[in-house]
N, C-alpha and C. Protein backbone atom coordinates (compact mmCIF):
# COMPACT_ATOMS: atom_id res chain seq x y z
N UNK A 1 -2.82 130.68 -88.23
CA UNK A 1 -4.26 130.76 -88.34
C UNK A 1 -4.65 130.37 -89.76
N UNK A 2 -4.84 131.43 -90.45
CA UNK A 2 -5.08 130.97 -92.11
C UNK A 2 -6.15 130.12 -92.41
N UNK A 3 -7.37 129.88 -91.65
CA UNK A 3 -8.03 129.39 -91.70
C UNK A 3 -9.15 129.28 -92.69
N UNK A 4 -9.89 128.48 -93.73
CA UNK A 4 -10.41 128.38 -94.54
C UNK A 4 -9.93 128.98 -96.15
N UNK A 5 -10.52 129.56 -97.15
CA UNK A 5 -9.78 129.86 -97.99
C UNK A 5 -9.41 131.06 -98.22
N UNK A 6 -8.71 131.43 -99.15
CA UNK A 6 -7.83 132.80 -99.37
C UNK A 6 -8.85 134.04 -99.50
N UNK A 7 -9.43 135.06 -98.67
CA UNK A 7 -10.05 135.65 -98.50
C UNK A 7 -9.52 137.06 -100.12
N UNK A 8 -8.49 136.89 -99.93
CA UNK A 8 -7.64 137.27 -101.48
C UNK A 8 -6.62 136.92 -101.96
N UNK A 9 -6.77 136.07 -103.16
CA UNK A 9 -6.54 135.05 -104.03
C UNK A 9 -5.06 135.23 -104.51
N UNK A 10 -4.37 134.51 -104.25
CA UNK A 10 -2.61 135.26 -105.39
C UNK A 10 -3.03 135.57 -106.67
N UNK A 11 -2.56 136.20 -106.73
CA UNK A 11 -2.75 137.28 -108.09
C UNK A 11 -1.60 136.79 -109.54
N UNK A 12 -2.52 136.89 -110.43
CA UNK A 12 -1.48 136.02 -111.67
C UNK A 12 -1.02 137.25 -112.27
N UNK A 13 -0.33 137.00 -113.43
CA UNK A 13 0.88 137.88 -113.97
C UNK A 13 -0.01 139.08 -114.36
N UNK A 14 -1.13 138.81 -114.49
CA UNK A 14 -1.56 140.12 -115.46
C UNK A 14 -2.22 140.59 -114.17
N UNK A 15 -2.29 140.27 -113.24
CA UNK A 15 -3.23 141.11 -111.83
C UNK A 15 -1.82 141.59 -111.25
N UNK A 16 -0.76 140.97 -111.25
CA UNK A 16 0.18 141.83 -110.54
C UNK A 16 1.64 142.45 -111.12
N UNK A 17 1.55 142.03 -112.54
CA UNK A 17 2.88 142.52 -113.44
C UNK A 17 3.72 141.79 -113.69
N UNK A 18 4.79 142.53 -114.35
CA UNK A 18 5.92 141.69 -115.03
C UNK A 18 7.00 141.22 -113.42
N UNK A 19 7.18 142.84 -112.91
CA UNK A 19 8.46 142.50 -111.92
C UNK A 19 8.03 142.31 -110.40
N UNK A 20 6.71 142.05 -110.43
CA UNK A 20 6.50 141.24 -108.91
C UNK A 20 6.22 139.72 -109.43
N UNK A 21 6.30 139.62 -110.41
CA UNK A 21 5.99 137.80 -110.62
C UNK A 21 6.98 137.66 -111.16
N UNK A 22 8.11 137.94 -111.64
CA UNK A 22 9.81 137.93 -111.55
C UNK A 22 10.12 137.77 -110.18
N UNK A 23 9.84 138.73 -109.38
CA UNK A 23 10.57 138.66 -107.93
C UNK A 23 10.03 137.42 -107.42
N UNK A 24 8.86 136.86 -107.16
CA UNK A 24 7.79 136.06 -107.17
C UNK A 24 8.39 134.60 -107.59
N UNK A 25 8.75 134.47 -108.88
CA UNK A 25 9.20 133.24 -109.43
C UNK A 25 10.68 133.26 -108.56
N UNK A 26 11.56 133.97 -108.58
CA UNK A 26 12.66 134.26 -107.95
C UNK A 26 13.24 133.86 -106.36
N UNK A 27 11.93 133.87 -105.75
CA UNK A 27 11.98 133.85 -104.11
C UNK A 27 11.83 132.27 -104.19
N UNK A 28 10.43 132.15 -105.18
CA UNK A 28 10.15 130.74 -104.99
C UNK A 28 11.39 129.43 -105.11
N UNK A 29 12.34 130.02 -106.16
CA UNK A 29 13.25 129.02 -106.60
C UNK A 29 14.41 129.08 -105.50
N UNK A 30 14.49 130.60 -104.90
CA UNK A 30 15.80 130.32 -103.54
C UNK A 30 14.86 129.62 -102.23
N UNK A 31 13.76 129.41 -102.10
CA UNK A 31 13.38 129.04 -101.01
C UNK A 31 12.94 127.53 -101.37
N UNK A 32 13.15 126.94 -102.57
CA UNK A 32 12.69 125.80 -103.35
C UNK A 32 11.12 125.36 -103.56
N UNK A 33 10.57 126.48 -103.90
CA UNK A 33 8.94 126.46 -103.97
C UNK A 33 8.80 127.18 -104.86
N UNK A 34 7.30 127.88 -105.39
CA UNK A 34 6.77 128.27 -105.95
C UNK A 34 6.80 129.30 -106.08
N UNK A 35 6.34 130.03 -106.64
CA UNK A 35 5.92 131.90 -105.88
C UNK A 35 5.61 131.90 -104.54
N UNK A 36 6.18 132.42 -103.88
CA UNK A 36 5.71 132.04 -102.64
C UNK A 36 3.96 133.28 -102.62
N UNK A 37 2.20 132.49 -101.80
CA UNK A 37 1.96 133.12 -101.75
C UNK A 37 1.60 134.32 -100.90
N UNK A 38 2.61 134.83 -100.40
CA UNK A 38 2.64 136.12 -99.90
C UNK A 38 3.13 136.97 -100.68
N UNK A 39 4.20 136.64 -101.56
CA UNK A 39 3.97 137.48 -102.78
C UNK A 39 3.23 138.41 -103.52
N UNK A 40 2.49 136.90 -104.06
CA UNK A 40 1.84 136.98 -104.85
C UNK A 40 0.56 137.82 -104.54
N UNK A 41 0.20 137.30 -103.91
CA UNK A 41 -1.73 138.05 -102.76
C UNK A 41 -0.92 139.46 -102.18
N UNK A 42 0.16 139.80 -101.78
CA UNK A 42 0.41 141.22 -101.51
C UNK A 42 0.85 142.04 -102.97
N UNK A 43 1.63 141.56 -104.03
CA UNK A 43 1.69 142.51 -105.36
C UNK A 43 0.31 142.49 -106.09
N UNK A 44 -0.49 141.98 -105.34
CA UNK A 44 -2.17 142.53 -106.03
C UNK A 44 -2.21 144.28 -106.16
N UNK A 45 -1.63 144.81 -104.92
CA UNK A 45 -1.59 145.89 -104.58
C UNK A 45 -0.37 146.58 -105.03
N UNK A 46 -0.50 146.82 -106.20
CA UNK A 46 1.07 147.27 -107.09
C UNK A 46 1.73 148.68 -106.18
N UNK A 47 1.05 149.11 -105.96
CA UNK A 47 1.62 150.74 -105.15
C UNK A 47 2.18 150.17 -103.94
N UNK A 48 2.02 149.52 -103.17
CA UNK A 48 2.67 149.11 -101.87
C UNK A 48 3.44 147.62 -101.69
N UNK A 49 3.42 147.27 -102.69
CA UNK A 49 4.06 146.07 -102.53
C UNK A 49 5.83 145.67 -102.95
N UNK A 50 6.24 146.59 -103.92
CA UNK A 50 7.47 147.13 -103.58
C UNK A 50 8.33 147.27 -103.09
N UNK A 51 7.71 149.00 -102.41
CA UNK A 51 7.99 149.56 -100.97
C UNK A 51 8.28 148.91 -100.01
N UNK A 52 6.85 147.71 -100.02
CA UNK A 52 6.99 147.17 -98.63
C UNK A 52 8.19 145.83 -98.56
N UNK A 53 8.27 145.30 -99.73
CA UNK A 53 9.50 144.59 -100.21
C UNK A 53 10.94 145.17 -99.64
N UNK A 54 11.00 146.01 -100.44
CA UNK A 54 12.14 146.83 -99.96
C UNK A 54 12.69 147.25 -98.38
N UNK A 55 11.57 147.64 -97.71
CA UNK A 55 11.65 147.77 -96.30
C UNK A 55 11.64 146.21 -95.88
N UNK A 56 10.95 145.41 -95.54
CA UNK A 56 11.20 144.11 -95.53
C UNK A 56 12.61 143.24 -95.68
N UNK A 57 13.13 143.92 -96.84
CA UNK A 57 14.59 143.38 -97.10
C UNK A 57 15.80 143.78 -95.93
N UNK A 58 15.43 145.17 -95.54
CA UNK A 58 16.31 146.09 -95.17
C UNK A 58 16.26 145.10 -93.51
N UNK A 59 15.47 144.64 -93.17
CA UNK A 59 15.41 143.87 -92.01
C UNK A 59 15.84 142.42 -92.06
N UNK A 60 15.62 141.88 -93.15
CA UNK A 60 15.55 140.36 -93.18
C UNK A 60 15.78 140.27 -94.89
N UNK A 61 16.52 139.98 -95.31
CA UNK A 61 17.76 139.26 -95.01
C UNK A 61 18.95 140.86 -94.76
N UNK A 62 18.90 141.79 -94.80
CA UNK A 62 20.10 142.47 -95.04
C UNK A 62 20.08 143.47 -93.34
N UNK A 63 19.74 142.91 -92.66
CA UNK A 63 19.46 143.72 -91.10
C UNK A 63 20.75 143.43 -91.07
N UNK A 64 21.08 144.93 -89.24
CA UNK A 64 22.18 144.32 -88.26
C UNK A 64 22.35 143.13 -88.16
N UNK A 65 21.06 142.59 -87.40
CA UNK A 65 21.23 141.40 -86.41
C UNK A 65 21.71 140.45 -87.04
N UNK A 66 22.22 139.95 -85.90
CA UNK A 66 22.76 138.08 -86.74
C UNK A 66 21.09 137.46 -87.01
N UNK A 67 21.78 137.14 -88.13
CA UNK A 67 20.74 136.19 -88.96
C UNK A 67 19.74 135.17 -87.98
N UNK A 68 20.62 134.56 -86.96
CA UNK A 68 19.86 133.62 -86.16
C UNK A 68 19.32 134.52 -85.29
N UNK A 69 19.17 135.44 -84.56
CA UNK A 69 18.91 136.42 -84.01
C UNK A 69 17.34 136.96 -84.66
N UNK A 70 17.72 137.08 -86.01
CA UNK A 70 16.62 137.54 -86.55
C UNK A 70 15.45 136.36 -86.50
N UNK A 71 15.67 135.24 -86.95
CA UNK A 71 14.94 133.84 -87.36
C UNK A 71 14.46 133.58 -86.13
N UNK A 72 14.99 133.59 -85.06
CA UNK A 72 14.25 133.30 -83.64
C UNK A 72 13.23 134.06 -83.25
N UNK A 73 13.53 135.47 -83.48
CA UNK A 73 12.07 136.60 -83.25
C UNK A 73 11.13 136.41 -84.15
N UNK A 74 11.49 136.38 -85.68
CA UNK A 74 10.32 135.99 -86.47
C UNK A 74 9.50 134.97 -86.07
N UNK A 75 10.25 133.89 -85.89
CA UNK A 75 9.83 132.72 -85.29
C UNK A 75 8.55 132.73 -84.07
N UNK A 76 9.08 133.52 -82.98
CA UNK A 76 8.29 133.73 -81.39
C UNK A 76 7.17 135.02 -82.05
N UNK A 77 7.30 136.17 -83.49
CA UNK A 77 6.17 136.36 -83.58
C UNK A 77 5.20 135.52 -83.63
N UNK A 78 5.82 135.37 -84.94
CA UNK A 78 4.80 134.27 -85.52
C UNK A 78 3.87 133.18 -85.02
N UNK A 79 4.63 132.40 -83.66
CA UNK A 79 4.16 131.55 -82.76
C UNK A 79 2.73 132.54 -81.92
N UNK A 80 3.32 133.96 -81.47
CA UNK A 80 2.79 134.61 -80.38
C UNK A 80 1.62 135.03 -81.49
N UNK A 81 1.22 135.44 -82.64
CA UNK A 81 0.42 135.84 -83.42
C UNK A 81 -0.03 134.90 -83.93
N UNK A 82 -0.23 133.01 -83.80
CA UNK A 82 -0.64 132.25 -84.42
C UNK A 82 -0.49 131.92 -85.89
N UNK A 83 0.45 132.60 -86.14
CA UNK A 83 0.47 133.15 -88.06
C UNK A 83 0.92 131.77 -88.54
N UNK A 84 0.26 130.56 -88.62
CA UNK A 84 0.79 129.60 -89.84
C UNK A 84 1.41 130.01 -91.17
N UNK A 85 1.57 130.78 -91.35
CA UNK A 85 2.14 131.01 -92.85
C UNK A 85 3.88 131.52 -92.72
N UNK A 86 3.48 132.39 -91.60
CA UNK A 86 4.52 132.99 -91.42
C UNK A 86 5.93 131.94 -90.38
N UNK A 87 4.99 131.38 -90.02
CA UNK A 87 6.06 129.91 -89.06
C UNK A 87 6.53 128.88 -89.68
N UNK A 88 5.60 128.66 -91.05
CA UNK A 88 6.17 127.23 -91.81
C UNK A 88 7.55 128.08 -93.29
N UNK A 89 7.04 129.38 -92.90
CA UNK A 89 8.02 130.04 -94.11
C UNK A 89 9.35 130.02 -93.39
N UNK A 90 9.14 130.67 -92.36
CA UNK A 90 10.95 130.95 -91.36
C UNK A 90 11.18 129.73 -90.59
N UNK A 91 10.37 128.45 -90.18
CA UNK A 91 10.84 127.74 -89.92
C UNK A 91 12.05 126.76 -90.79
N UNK A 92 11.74 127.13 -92.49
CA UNK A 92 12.94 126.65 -93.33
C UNK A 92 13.95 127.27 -93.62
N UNK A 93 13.18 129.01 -93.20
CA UNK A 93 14.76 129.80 -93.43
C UNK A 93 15.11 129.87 -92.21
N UNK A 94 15.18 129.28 -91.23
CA UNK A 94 15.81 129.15 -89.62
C UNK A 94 16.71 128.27 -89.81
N UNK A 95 16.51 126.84 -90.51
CA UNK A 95 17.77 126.21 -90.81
C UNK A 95 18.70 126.19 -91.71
N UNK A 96 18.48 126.84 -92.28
CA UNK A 96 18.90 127.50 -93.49
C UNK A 96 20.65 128.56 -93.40
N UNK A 97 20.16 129.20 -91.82
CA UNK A 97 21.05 130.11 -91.14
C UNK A 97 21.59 129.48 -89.84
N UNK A 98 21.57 127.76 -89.66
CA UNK A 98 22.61 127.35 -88.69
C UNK A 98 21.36 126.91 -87.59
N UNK A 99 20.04 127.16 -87.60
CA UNK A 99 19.56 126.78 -86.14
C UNK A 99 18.96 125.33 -86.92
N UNK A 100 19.08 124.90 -85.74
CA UNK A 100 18.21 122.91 -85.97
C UNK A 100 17.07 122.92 -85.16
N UNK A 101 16.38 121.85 -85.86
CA UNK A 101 14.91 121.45 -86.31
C UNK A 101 14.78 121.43 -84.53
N UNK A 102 15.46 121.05 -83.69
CA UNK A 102 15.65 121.12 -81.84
C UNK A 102 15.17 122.91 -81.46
N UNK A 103 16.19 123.32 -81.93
CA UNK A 103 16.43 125.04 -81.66
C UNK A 103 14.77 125.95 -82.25
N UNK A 104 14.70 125.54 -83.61
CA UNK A 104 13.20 126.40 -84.17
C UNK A 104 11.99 125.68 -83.61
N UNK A 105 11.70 124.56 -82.51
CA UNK A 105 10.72 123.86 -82.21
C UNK A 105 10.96 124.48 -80.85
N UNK A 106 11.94 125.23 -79.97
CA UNK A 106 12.02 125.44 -79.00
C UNK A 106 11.50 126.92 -78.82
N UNK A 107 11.53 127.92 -79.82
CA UNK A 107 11.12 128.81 -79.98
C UNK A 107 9.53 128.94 -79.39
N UNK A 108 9.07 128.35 -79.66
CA UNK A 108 7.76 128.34 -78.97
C UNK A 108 7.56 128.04 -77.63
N UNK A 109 8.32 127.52 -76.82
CA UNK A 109 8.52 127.48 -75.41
C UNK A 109 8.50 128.79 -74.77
N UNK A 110 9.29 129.79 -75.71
CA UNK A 110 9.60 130.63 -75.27
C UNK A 110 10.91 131.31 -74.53
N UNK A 111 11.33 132.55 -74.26
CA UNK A 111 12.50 132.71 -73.54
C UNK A 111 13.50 132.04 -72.36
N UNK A 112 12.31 131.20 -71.56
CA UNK A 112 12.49 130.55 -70.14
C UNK A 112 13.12 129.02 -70.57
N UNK A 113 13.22 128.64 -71.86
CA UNK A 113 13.41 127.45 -72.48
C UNK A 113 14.81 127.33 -72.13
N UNK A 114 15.50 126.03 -71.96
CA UNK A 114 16.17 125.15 -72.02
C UNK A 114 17.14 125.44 -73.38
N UNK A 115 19.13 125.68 -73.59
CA UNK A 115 19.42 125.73 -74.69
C UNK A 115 19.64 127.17 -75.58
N UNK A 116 19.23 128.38 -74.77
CA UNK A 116 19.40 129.55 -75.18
C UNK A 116 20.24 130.01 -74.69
N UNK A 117 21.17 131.03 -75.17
CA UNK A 117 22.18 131.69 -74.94
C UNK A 117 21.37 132.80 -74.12
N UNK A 118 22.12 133.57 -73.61
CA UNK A 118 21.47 134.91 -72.75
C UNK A 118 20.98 135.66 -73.87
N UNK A 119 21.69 136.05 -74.53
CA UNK A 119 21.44 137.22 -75.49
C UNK A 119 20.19 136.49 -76.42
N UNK A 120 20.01 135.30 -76.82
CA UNK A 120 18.89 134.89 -77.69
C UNK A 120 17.63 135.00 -76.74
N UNK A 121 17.61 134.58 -75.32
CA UNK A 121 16.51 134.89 -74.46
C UNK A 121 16.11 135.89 -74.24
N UNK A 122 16.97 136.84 -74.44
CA UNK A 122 16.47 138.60 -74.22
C UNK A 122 16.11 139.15 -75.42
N UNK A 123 16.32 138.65 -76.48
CA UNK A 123 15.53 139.23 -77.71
C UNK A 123 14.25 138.23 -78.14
N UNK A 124 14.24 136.98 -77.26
CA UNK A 124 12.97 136.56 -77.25
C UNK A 124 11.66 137.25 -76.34
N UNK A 125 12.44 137.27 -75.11
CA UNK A 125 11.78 138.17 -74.36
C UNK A 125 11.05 139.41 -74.73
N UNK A 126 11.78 140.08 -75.05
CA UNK A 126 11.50 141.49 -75.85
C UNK A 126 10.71 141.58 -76.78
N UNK A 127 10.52 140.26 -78.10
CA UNK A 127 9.46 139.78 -78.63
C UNK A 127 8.19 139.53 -77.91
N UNK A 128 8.11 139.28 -76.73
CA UNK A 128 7.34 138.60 -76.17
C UNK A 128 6.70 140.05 -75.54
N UNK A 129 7.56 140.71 -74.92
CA UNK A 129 7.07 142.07 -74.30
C UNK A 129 6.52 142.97 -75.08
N UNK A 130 6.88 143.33 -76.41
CA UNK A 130 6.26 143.92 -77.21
C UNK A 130 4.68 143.45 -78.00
N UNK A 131 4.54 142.23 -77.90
CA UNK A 131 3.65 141.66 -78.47
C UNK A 131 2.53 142.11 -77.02
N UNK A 132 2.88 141.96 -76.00
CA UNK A 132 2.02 141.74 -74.99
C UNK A 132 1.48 142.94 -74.32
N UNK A 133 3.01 144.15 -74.17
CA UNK A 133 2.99 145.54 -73.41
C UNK A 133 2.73 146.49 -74.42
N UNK A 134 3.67 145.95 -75.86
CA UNK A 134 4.04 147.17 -76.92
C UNK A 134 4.69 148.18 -76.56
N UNK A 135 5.55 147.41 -75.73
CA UNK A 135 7.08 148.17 -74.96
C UNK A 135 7.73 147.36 -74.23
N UNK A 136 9.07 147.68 -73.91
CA UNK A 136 9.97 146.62 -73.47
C UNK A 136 10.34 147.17 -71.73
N UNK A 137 10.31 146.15 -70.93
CA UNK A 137 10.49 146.94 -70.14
C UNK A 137 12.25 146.81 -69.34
N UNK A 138 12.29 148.15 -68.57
CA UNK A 138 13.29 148.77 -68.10
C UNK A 138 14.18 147.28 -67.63
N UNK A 139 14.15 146.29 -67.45
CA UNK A 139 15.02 145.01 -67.20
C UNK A 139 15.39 144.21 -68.51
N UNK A 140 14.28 144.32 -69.43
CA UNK A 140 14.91 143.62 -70.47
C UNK A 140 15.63 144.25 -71.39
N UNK A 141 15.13 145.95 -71.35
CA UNK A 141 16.49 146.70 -72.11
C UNK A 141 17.31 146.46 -71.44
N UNK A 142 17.91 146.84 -70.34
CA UNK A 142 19.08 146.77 -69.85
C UNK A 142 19.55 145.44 -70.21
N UNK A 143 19.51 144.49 -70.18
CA UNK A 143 19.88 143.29 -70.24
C UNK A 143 20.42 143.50 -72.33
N UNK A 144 19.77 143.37 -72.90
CA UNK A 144 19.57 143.38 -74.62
C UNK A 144 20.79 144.78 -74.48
N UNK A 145 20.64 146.17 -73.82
CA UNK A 145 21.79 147.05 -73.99
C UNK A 145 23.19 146.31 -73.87
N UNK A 146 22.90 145.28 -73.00
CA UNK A 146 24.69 144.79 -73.15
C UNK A 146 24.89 143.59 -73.78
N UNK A 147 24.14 143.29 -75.17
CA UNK A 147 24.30 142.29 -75.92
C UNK A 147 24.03 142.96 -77.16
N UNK A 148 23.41 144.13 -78.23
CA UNK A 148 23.13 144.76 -78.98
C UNK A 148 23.64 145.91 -78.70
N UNK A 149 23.95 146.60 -79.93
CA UNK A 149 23.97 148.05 -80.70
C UNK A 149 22.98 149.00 -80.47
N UNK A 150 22.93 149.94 -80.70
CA UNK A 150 21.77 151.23 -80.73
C UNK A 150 21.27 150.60 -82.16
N UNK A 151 21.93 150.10 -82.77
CA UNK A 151 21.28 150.15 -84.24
C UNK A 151 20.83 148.63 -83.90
N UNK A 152 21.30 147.99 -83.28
CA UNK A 152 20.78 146.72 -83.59
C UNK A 152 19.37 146.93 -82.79
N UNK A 153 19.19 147.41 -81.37
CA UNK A 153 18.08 148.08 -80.64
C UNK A 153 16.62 148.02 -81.92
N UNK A 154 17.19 149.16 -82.26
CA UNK A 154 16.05 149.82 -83.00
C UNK A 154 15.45 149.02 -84.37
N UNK A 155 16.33 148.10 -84.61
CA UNK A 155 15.83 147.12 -85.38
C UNK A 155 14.93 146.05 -84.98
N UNK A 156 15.99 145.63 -83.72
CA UNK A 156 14.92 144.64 -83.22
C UNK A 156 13.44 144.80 -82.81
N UNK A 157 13.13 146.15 -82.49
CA UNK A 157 11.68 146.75 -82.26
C UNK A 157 11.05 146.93 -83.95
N UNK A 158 11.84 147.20 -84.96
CA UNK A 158 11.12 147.44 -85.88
C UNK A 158 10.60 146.14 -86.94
N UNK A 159 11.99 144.80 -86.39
CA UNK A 159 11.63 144.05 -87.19
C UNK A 159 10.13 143.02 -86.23
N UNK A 160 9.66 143.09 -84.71
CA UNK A 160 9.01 142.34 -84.09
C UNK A 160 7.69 143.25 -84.53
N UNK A 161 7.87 144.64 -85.25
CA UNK A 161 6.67 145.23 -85.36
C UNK A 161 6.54 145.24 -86.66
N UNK A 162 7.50 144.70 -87.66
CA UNK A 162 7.15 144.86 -89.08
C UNK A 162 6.20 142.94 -88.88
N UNK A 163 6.72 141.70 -88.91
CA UNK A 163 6.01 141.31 -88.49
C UNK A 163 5.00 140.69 -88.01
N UNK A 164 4.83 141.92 -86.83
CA UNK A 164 3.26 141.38 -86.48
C UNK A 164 2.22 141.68 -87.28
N UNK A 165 2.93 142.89 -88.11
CA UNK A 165 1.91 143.81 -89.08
C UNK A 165 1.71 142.09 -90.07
N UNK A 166 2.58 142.14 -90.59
CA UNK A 166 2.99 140.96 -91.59
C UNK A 166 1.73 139.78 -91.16
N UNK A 167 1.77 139.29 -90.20
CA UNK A 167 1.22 138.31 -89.71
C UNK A 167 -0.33 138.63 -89.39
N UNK A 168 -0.50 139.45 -88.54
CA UNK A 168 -1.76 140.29 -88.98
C UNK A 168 -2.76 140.46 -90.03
N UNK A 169 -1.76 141.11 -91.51
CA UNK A 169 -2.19 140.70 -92.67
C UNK A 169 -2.49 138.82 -93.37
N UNK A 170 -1.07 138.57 -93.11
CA UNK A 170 -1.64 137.42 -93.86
C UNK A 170 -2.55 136.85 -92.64
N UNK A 171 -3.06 137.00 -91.49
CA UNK A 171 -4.09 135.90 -90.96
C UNK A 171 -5.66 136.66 -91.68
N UNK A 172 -5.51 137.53 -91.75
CA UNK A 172 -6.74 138.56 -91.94
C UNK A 172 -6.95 138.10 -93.88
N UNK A 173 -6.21 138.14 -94.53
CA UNK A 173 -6.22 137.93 -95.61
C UNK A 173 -6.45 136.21 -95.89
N UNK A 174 -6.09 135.37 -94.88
CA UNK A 174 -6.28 133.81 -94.90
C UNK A 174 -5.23 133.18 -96.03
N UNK A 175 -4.06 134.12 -96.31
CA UNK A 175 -2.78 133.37 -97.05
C UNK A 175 -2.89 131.70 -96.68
N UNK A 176 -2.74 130.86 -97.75
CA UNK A 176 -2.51 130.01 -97.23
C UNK A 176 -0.38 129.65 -97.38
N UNK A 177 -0.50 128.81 -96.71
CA UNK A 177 1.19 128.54 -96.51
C UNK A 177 1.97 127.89 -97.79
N UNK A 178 3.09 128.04 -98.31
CA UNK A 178 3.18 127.19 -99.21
C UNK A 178 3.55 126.21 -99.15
N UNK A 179 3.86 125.28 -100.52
CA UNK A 179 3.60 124.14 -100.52
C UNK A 179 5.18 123.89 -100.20
């Protein structure tokens, strides 16, 4: 979405500090960009931006799930929530972790697509069910129970709901994508 301009503006060193525009310059240079601004427009808010870093991490990059696992759900949020910002960001860290420019364009087809393993269709699915029910239902757990962990479970619900939150914000906020 992200439509028109930044409803709130990335925030420069003195609006958001020394160690979110460290982390900030930091992301930008492993992802080969700038500050990225989601960063930047979320450490406006010094009390929660952190935190929410930190939790964020604990899912992506340092979750259970396999990495491609993870990049495909971000991915089918992002698609299912319209979030431009959030699709052109994980569409580079999708190849980044082994999937091709074929595989992250298929994501948007959806679960029923052509090229998915079982287990990648049922955690698309489940993306898809949560976005739609905000619960998974009794066929697609069962199915995801015999391809995931209890721990991997409970991630995968927390990372399709961390997110949508995510995506939510930046459409509401009008992030634009980076460069």
């Amino acid at each position: 979405m992200s439509v028109g301009a930044p409803r709130i503006p990335p925030g420069s060193r003195r609006e958001i500090g020394a160690i979110p525009t460290a982390i900030a310059a930091a992301a930008g240079r492993a992802i080969g960009s700038g500050p990225p601004n989601l960063f930047t427009t979320l450490a406006r808010h010094r009390r929660l931006f952190l935190p929410w870093l930190w939790f964020a991490g604990m899912l992506m990059p340092r979750g259970k799930l396999p990495r491609k696992d993870t990049e495909i759900v971000i991915l089918r949020v992002a698609h299912n929530c319209h979030c431009e910002y959030e699709w052109r960001h994980h569409e580079r860290i999708a190849q980044t972790v082994g999937l091709g420019a074929d595989d992250v364009e298929r994501v948007r087809e959806g679960p029923g697509a052509d090229g998915f393993s079982e287990r990648q269709a049922l955690v698309l699915r489940a993306a898809d069910e949560l976005h739609r029910r905000r619960d998974i239902t009794n066929r697609t757990w069962e199915g995801l129970q015999r391809h995931l962990s209890e721990l991997e479970l409970i991630e995968l619900c927390m990372l399709v709901g961390h997110y949508e939150m995510l995506a939510m914000t930046l459409n509401a906020l009008r992030v634009q994508p980076d460069r």
